[in-house]
PDB file of N, CA and C in Angstrom:
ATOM      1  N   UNK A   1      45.731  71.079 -30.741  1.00  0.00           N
ATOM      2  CA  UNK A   1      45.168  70.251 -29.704  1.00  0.00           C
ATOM      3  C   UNK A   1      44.345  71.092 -28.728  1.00  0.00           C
ATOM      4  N   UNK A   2      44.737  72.260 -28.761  1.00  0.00           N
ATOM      5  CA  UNK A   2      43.954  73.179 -27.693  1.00  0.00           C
ATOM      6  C   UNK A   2      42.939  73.302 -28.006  1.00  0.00           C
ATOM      7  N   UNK A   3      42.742  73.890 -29.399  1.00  0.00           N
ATOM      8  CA  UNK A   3      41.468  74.152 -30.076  1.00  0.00           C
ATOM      9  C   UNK A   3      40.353  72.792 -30.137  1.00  0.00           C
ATOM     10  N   UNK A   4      41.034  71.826 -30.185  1.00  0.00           N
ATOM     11  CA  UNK A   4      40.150  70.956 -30.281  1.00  0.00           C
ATOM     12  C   UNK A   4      39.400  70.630 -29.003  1.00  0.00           C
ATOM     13  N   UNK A   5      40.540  70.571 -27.811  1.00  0.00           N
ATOM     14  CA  UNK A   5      39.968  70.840 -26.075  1.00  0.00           C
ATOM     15  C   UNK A   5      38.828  71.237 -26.200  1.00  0.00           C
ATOM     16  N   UNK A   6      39.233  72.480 -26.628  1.00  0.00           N
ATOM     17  CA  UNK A   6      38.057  74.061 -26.510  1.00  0.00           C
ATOM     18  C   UNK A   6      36.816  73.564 -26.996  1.00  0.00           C
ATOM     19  N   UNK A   7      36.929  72.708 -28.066  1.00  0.00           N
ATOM     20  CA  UNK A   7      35.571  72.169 -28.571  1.00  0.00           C
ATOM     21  C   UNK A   7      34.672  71.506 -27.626  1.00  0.00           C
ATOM     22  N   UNK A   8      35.345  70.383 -27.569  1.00  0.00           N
ATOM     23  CA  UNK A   8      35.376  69.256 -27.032  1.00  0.00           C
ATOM     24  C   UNK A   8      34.306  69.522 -25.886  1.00  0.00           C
ATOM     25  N   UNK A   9      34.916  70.309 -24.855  1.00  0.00           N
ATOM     26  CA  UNK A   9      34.459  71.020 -23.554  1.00  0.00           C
ATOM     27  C   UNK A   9      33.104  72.382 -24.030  1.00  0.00           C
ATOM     28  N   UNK A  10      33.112  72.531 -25.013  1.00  0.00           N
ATOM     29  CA  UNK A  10      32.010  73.216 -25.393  1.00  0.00           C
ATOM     30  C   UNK A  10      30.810  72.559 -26.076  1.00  0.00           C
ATOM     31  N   UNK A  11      30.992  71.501 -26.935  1.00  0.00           N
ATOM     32  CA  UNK A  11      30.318  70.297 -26.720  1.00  0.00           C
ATOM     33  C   UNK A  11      29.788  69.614 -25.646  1.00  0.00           C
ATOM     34  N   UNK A  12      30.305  69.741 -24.549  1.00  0.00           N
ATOM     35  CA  UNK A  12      29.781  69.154 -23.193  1.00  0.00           C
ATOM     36  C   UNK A  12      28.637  70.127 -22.718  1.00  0.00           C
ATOM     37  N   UNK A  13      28.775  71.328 -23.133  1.00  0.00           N
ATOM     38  CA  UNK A  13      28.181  72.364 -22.052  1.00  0.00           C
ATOM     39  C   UNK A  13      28.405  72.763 -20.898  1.00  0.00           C
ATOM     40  N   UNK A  14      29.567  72.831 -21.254  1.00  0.00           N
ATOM     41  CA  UNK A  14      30.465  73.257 -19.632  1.00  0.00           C
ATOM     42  C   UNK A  14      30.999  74.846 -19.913  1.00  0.00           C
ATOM     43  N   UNK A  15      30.530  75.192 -18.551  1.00  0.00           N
ATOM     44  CA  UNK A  15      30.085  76.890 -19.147  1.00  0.00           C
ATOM     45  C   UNK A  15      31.942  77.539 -19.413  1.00  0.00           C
ATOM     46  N   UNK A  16      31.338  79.082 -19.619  1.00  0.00           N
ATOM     47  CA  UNK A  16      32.740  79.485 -19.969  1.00  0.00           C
ATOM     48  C   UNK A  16      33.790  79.465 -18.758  1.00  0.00           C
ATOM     49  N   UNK A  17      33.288  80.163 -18.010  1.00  0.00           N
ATOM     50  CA  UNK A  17      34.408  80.012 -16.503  1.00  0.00           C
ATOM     51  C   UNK A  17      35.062  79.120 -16.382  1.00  0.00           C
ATOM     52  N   UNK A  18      33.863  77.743 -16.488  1.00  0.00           N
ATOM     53  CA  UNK A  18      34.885  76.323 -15.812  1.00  0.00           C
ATOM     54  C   UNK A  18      35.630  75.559 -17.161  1.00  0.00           C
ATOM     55  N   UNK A  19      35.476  76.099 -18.649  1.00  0.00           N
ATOM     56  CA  UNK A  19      35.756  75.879 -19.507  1.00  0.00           C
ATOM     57  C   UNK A  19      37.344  76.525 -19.596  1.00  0.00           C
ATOM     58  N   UNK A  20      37.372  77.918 -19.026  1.00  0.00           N
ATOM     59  CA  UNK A  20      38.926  78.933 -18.696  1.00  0.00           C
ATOM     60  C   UNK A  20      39.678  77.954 -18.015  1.00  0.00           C
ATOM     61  N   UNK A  21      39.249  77.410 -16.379  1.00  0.00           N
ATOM     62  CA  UNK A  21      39.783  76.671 -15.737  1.00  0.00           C
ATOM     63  C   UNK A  21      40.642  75.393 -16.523  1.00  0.00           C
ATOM     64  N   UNK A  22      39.603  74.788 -17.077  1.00  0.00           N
ATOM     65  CA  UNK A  22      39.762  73.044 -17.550  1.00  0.00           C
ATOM     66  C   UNK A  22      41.420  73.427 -18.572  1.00  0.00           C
ATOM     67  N   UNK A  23      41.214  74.104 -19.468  1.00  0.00           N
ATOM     68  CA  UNK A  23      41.918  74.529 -20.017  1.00  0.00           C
ATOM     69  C   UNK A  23      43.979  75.248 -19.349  1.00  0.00           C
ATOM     70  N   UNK A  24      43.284  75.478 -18.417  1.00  0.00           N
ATOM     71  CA  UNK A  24      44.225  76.230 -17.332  1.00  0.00           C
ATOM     72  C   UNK A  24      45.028  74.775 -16.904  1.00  0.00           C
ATOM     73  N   UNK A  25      44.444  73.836 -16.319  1.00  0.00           N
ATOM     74  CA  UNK A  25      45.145  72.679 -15.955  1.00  0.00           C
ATOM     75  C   UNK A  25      45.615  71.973 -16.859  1.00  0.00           C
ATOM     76  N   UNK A  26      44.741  72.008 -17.938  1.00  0.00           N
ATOM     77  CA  UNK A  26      45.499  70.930 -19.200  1.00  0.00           C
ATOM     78  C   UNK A  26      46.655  71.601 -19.881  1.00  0.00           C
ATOM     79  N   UNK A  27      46.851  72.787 -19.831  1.00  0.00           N
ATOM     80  CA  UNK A  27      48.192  73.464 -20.215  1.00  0.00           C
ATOM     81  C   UNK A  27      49.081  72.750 -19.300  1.00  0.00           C
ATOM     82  N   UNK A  28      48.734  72.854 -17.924  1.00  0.00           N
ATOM     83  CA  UNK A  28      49.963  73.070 -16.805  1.00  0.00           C
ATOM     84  C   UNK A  28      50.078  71.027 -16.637  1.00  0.00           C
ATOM     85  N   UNK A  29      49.117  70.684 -17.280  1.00  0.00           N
ATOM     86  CA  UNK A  29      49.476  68.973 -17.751  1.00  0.00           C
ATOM     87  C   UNK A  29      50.242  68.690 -18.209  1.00  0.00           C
ATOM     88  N   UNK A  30      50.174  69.135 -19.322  1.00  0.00           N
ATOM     89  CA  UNK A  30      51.092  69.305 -20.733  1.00  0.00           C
ATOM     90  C   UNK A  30      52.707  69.805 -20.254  1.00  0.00           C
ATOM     91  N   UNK A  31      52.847  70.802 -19.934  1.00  0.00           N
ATOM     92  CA  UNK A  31      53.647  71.324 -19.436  1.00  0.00           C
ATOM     93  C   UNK A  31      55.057  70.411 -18.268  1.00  0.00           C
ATOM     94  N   UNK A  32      53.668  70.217 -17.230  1.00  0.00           N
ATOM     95  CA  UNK A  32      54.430  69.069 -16.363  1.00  0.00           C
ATOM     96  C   UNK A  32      54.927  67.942 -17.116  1.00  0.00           C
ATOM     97  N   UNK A  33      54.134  67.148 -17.613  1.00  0.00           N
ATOM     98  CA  UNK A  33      54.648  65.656 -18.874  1.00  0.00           C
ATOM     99  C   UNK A  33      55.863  66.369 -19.341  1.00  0.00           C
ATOM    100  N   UNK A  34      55.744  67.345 -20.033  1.00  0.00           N
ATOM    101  CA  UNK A  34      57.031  67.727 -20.536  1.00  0.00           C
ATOM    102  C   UNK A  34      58.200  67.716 -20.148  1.00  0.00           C
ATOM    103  N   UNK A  35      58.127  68.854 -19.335  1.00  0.00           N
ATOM    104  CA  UNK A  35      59.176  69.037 -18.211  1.00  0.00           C
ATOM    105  C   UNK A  35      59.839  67.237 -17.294  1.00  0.00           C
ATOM    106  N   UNK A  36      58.741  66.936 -16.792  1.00  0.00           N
ATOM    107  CA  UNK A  36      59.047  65.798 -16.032  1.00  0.00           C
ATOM    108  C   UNK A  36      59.286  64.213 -16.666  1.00  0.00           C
ATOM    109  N   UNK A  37      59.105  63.855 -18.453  1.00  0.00           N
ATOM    110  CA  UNK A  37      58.932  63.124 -18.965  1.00  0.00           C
ATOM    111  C   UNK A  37      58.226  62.183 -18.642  1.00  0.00           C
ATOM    112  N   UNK A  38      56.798  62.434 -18.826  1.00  0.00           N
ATOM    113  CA  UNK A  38      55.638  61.575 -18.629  1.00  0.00           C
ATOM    114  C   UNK A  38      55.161  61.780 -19.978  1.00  0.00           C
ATOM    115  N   UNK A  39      54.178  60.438 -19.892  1.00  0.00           N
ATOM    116  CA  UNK A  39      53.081  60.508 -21.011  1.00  0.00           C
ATOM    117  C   UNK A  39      52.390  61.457 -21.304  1.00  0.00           C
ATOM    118  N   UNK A  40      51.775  62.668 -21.858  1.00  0.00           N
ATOM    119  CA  UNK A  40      50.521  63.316 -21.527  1.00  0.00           C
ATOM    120  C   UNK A  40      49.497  62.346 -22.144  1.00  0.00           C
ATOM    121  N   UNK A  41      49.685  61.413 -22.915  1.00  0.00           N
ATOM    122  CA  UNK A  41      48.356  60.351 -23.505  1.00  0.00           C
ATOM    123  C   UNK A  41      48.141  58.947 -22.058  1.00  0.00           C
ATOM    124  N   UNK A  42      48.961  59.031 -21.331  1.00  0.00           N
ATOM    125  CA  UNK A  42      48.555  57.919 -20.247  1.00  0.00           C
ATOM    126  C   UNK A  42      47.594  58.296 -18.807  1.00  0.00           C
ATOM    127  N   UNK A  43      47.017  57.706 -18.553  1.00  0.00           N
ATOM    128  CA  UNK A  43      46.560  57.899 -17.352  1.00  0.00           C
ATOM    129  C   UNK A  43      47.691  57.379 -16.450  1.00  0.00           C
ATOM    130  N   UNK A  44      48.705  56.885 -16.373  1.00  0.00           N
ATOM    131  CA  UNK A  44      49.924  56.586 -15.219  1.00  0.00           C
ATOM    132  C   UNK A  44      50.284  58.055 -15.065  1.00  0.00           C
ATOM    133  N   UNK A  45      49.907  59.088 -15.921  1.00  0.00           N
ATOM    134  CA  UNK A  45      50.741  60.020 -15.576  1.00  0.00           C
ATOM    135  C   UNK A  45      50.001  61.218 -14.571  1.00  0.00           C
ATOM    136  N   UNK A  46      48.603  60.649 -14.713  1.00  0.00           N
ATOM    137  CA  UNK A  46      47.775  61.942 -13.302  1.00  0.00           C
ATOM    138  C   UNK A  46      47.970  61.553 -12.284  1.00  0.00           C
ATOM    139  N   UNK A  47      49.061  60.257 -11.320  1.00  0.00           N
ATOM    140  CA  UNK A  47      48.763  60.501  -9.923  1.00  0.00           C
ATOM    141  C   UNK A  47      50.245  61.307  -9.699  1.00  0.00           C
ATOM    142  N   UNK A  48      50.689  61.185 -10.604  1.00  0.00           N
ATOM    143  CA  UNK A  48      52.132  62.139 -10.279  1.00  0.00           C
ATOM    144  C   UNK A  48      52.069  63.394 -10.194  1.00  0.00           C
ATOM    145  N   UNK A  49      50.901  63.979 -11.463  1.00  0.00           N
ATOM    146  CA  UNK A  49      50.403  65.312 -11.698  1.00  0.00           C
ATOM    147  C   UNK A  49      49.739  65.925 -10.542  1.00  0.00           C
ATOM    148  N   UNK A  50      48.850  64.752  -9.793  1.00  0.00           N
ATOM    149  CA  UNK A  50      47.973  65.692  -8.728  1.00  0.00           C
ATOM    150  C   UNK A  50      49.142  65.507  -7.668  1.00  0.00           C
ATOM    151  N   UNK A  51      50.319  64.476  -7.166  1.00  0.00           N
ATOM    152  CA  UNK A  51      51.295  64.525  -5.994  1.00  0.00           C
ATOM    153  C   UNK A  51      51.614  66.090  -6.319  1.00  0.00           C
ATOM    154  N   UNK A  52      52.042  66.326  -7.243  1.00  0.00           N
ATOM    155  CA  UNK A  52      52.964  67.338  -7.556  1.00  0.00           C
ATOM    156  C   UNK A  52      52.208  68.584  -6.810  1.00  0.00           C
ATOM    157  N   UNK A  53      50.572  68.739  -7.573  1.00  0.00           N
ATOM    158  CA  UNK A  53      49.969  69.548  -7.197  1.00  0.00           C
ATOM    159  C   UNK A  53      49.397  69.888  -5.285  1.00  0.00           C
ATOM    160  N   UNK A  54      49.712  68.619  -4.994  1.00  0.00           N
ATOM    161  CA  UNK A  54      49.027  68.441  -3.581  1.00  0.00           C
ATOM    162  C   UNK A  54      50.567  69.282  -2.911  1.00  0.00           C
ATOM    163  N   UNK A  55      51.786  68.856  -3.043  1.00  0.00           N
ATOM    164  CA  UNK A  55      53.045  69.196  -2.922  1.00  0.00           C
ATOM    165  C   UNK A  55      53.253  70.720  -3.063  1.00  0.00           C
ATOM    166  N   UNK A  56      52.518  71.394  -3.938  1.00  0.00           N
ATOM    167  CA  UNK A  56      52.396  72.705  -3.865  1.00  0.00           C
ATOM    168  C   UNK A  56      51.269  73.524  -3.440  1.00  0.00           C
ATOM    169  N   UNK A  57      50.952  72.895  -2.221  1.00  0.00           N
ATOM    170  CA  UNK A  57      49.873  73.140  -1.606  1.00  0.00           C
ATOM    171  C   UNK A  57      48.639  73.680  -2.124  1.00  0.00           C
ATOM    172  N   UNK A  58      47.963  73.377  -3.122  1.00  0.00           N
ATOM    173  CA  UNK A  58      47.089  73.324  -4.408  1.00  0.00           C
ATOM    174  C   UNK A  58      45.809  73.080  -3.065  1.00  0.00           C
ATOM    175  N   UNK A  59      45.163  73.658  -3.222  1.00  0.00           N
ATOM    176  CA  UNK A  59      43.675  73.240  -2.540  1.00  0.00           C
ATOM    177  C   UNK A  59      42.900  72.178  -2.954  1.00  0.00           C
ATOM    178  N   UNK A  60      42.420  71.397  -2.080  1.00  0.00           N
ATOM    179  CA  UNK A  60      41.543  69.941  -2.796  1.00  0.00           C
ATOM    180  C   UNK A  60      40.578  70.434  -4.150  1.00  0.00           C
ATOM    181  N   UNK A  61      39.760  71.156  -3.931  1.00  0.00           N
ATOM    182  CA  UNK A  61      39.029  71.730  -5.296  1.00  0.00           C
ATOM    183  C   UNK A  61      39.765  72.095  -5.935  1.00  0.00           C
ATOM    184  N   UNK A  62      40.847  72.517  -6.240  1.00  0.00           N
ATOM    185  CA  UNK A  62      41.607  72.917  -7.339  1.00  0.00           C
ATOM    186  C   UNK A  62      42.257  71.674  -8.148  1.00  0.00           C
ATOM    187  N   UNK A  63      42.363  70.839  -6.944  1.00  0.00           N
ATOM    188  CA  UNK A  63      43.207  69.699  -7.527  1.00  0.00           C
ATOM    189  C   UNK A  63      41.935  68.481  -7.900  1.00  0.00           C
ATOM    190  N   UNK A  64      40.748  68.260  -7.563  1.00  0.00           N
ATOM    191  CA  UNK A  64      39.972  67.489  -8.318  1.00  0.00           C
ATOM    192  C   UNK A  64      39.499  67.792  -9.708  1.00  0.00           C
ATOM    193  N   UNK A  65      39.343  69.535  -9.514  1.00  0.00           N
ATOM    194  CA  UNK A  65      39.456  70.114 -10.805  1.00  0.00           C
ATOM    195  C   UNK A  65      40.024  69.740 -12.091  1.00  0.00           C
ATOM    196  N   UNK A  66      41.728  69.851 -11.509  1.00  0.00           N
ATOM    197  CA  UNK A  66      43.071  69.457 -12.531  1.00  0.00           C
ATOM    198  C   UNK A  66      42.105  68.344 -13.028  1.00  0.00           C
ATOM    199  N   UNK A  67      41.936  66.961 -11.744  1.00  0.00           N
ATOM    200  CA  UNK A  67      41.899  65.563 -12.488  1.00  0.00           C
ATOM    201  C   UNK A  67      40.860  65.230 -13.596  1.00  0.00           C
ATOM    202  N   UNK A  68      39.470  66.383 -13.275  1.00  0.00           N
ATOM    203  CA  UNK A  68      38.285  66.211 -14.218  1.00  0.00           C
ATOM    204  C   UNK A  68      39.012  66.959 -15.704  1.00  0.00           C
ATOM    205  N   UNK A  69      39.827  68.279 -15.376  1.00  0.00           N
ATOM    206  CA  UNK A  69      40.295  68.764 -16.811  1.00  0.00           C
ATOM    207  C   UNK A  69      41.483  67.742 -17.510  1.00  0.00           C
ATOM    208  N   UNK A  70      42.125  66.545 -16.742  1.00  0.00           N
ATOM    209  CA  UNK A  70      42.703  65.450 -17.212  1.00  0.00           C
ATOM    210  C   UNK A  70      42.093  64.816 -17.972  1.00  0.00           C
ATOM    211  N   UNK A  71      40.982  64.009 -17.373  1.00  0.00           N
ATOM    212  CA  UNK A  71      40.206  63.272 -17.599  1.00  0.00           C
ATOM    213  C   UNK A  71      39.765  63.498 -19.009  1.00  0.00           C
ATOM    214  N   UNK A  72      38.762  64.301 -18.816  1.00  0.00           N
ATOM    215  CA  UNK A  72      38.535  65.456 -19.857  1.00  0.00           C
ATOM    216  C   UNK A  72      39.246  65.756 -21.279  1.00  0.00           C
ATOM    217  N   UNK A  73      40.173  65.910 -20.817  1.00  0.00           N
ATOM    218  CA  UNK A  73      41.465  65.560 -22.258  1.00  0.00           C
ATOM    219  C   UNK A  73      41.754  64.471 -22.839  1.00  0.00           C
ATOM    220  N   UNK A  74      41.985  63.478 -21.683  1.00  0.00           N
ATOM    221  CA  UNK A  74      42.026  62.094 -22.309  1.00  0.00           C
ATOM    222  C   UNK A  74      40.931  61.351 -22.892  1.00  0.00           C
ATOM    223  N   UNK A  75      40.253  61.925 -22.650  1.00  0.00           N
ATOM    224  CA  UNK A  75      38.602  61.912 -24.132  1.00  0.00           C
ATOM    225  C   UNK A  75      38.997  62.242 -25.243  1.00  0.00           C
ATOM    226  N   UNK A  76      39.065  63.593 -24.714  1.00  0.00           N
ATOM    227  CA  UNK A  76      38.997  64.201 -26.185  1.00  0.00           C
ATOM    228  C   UNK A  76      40.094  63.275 -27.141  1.00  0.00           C
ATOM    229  N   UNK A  77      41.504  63.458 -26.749  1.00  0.00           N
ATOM    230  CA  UNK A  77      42.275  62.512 -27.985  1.00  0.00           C
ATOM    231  C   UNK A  77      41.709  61.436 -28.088  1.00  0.00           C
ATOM    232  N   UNK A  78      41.230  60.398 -27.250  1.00  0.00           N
ATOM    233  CA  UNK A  78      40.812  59.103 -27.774  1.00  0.00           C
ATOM    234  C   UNK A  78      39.913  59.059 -28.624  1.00  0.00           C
TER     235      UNK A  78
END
């Protein structure tokens, strides 16, 4: 699934840096769903993802970030 991300987001033309990033949040997506038993295929499950993140005092750009590398994912599988 990563690899396919990786595509996905390289298909877009989204350079390498913000391509490291996107990737960086969709792990720590994945991760959270896990841990916390959420969907990672639902969108019910990003306003919990960004509380969480706002909760750990995550900077607003970091955390609109997360939601575009969400977003972003939930493309790609569909």
């Amino acid at each position: 699934m990563r690899d396919a991300y990786k595509r996905f987001l390289q298909q877009r033309g989204i350079s390498p840096n913000e391509q490291f990033a996107l990737q960086k949040w969709m792990r720590f997506f994945l991760d959270y769903c896990d841990k916390y038993n959420h969907k990672a295929k639902s969108r019910l499950s990003i306003p919990p993802f960004l509380q969480k993140l706002t909760s750990k005092k995550q900077k607003a750009l970091q955390i609109r970030q997360a939601e575009k590398a969400i977003q972003l994912f939930l493309q790609c599988i569909q």
